[in-house]
N, C-alpha and C. Protein backbone atom coordinates (compact mmCIF):
# COMPACT_ATOMS: atom_id res chain seq x y z
N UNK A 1 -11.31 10.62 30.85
CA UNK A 1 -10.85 11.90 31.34
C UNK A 1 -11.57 13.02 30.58
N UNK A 2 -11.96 14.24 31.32
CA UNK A 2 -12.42 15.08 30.71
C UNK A 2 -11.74 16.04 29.81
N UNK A 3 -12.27 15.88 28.33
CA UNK A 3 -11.83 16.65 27.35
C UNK A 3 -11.71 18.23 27.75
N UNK A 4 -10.37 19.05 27.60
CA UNK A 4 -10.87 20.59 27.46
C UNK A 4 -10.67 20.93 26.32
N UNK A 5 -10.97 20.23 25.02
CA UNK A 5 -10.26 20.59 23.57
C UNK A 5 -11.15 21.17 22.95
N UNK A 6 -12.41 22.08 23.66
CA UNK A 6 -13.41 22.90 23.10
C UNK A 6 -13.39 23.83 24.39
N UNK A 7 -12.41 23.85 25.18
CA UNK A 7 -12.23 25.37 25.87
C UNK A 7 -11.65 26.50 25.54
N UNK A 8 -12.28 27.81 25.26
CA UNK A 8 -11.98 28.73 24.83
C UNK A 8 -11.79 29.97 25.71
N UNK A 9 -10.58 30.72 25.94
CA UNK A 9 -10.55 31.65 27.03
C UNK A 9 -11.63 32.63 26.35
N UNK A 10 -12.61 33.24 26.97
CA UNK A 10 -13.48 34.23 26.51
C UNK A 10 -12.77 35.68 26.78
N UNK A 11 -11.74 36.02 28.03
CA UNK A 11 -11.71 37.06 28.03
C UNK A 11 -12.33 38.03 28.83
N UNK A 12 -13.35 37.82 29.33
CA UNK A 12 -14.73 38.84 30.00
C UNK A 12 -14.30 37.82 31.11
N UNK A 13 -14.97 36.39 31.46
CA UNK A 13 -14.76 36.68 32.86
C UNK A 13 -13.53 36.11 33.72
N UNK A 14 -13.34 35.88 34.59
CA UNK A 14 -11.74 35.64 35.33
C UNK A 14 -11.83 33.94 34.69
N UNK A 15 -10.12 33.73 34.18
CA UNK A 15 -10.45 32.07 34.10
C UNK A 15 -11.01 30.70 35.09
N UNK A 16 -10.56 31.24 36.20
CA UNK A 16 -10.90 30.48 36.66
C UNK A 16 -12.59 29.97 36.85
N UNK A 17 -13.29 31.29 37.15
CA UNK A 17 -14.76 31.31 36.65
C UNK A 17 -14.99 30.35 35.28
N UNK A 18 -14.39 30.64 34.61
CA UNK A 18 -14.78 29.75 33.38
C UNK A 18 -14.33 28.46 33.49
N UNK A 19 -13.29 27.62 33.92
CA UNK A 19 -13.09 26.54 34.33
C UNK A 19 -14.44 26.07 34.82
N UNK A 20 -14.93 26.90 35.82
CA UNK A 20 -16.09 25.92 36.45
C UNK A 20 -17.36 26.12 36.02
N UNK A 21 -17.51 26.62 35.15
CA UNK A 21 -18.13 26.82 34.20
C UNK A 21 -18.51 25.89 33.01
N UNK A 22 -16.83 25.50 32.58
CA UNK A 22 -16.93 24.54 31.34
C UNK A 22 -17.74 23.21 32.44
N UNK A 23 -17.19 23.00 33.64
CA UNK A 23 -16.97 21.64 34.18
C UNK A 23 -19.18 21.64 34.71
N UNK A 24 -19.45 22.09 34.92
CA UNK A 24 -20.72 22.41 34.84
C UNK A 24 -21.51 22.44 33.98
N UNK A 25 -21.28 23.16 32.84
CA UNK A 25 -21.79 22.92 31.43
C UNK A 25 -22.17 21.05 30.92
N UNK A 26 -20.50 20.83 31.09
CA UNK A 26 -20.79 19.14 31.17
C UNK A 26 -21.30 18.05 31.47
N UNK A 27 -21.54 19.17 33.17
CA UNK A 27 -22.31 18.11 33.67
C UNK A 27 -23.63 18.24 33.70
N UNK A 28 -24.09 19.61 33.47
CA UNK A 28 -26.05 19.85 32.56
C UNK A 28 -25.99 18.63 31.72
N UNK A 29 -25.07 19.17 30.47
CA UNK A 29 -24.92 18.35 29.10
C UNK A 29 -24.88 16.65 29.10
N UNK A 30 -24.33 16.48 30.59
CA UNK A 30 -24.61 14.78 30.17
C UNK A 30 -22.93 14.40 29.65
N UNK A 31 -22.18 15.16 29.40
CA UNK A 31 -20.76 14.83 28.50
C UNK A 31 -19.52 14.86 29.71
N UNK A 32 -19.88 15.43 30.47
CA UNK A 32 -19.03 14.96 31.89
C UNK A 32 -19.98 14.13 32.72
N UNK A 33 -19.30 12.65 33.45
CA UNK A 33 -20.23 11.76 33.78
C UNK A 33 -19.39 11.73 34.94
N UNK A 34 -20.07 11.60 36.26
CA UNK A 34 -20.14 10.83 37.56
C UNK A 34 -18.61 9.60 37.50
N UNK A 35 -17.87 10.27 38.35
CA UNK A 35 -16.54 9.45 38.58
C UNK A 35 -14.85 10.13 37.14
N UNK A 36 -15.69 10.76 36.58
CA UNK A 36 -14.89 11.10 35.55
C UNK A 36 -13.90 11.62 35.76
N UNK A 37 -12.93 11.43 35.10
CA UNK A 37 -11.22 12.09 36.15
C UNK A 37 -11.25 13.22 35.43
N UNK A 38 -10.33 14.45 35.81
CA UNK A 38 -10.02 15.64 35.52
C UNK A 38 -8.69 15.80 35.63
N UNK A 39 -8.28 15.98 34.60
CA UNK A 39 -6.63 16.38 33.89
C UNK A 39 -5.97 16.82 35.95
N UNK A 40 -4.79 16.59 35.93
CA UNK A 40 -3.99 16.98 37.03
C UNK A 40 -4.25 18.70 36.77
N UNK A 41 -4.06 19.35 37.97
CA UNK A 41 -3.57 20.98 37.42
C UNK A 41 -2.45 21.20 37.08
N UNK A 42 -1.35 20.37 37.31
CA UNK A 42 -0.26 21.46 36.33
C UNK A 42 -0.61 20.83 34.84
N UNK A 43 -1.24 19.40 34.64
CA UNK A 43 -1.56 19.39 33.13
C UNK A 43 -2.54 20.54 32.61
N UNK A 44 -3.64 20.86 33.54
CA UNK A 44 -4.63 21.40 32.82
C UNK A 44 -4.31 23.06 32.49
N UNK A 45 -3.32 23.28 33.72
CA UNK A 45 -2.73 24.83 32.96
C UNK A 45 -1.78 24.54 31.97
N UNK A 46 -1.18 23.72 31.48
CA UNK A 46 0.13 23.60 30.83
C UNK A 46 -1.35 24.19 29.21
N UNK A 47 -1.73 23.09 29.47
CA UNK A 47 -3.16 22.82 28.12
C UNK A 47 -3.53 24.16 28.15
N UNK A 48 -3.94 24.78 29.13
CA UNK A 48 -4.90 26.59 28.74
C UNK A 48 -3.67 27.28 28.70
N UNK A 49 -2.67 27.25 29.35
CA UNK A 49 -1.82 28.07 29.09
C UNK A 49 -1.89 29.46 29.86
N UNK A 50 -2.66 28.86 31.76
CA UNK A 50 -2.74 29.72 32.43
C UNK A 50 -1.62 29.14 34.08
N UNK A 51 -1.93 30.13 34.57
CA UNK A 51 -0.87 29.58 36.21
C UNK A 51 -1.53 28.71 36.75
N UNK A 52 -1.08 27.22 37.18
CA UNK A 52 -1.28 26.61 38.04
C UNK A 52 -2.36 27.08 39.07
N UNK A 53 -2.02 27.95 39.72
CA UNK A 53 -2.72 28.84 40.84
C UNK A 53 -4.59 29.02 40.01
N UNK A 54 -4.45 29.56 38.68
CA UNK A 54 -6.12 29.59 38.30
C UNK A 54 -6.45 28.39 38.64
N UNK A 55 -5.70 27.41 37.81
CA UNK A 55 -6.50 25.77 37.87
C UNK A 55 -6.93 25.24 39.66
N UNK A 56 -5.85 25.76 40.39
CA UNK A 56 -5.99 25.24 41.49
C UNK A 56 -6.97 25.94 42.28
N UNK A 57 -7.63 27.34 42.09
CA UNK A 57 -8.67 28.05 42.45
C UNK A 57 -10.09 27.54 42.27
N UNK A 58 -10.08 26.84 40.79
CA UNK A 58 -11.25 26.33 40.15
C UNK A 58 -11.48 25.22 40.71
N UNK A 59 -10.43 24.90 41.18
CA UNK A 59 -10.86 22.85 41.15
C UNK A 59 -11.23 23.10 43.26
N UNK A 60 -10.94 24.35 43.84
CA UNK A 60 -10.86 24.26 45.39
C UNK A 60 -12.53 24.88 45.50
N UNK A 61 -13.17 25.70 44.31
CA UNK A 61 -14.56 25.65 44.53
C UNK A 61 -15.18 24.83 44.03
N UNK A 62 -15.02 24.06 43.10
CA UNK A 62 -15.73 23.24 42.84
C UNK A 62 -15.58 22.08 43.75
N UNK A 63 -14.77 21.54 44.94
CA UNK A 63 -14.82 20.88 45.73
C UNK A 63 -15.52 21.31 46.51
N UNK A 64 -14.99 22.51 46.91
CA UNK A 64 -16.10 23.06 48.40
C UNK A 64 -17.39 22.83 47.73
N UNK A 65 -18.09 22.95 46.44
CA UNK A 65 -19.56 22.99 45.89
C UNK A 65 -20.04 21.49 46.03
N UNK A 66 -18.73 20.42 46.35
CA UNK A 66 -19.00 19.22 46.36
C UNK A 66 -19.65 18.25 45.10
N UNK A 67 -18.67 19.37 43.68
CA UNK A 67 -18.64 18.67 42.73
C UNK A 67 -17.67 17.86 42.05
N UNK A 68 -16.54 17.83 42.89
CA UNK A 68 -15.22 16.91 42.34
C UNK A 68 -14.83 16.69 43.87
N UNK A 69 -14.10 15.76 43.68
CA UNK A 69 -13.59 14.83 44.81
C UNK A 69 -11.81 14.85 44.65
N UNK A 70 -11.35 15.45 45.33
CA UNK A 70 -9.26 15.55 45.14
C UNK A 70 -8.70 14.88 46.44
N UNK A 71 -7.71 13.91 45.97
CA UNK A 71 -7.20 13.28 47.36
C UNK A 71 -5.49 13.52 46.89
N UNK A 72 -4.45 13.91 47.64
CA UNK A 72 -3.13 13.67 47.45
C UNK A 72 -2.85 12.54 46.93
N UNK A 73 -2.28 12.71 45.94
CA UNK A 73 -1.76 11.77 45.28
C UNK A 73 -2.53 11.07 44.06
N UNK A 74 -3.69 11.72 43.78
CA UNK A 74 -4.67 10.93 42.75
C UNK A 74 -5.47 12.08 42.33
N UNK A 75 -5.98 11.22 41.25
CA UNK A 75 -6.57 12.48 40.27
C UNK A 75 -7.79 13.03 41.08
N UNK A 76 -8.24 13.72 40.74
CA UNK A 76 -9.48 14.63 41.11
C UNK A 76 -10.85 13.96 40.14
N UNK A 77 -11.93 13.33 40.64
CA UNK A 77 -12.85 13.16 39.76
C UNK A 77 -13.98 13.73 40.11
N UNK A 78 -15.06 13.29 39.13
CA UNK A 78 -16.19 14.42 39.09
C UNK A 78 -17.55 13.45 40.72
N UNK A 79 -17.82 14.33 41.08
CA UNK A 79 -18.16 13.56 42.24
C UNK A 79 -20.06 14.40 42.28
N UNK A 80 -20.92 13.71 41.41
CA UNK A 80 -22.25 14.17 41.32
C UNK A 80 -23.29 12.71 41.77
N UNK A 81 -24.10 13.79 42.26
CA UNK A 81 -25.62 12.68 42.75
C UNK A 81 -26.29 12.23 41.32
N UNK A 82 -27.19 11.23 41.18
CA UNK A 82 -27.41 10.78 40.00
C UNK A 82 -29.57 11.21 40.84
């Protein structure tokens, strides 16, 4: 599962921007890998300590970008071409 324990709210731009941001970063970096699950959203706001609603903004473009994969009922994973 992907770590957010080096996410830092910056402040400057909207969180949710930065969500997909970190999740991108990762996947340049090689440290988020192909199939990798991503925290539920009410876990991953509970963890930043933002509304549900950011997390769920971040994770609905990064699907439409066709970089994570979300089905009811199951986690959301990272869904990249190799």
């Amino acid at each position: 599962m992907i770590s957010f324990d080096s996410f830092i709210i910056d402040g400057i731009l909207p969180i949710y921007l930065q969500i997909i941001l970190f999740i991108k970063r990762g996947i340049i970096a090689g440290t988020v890998k192909n199939g990798e699950e991503l925290p539920s959203r009410r876990v991953l706001s509970a963890l930043l300590g933002v509304n549900p609603n950011t997390v769920q903004k971040a994770f609905a473009i990064l699907e439409e970008e066709g970089l994570i994969l979300s089905r009811a009922g199951a986690k959301s994973v990272i869904n990249i071409s190799d």
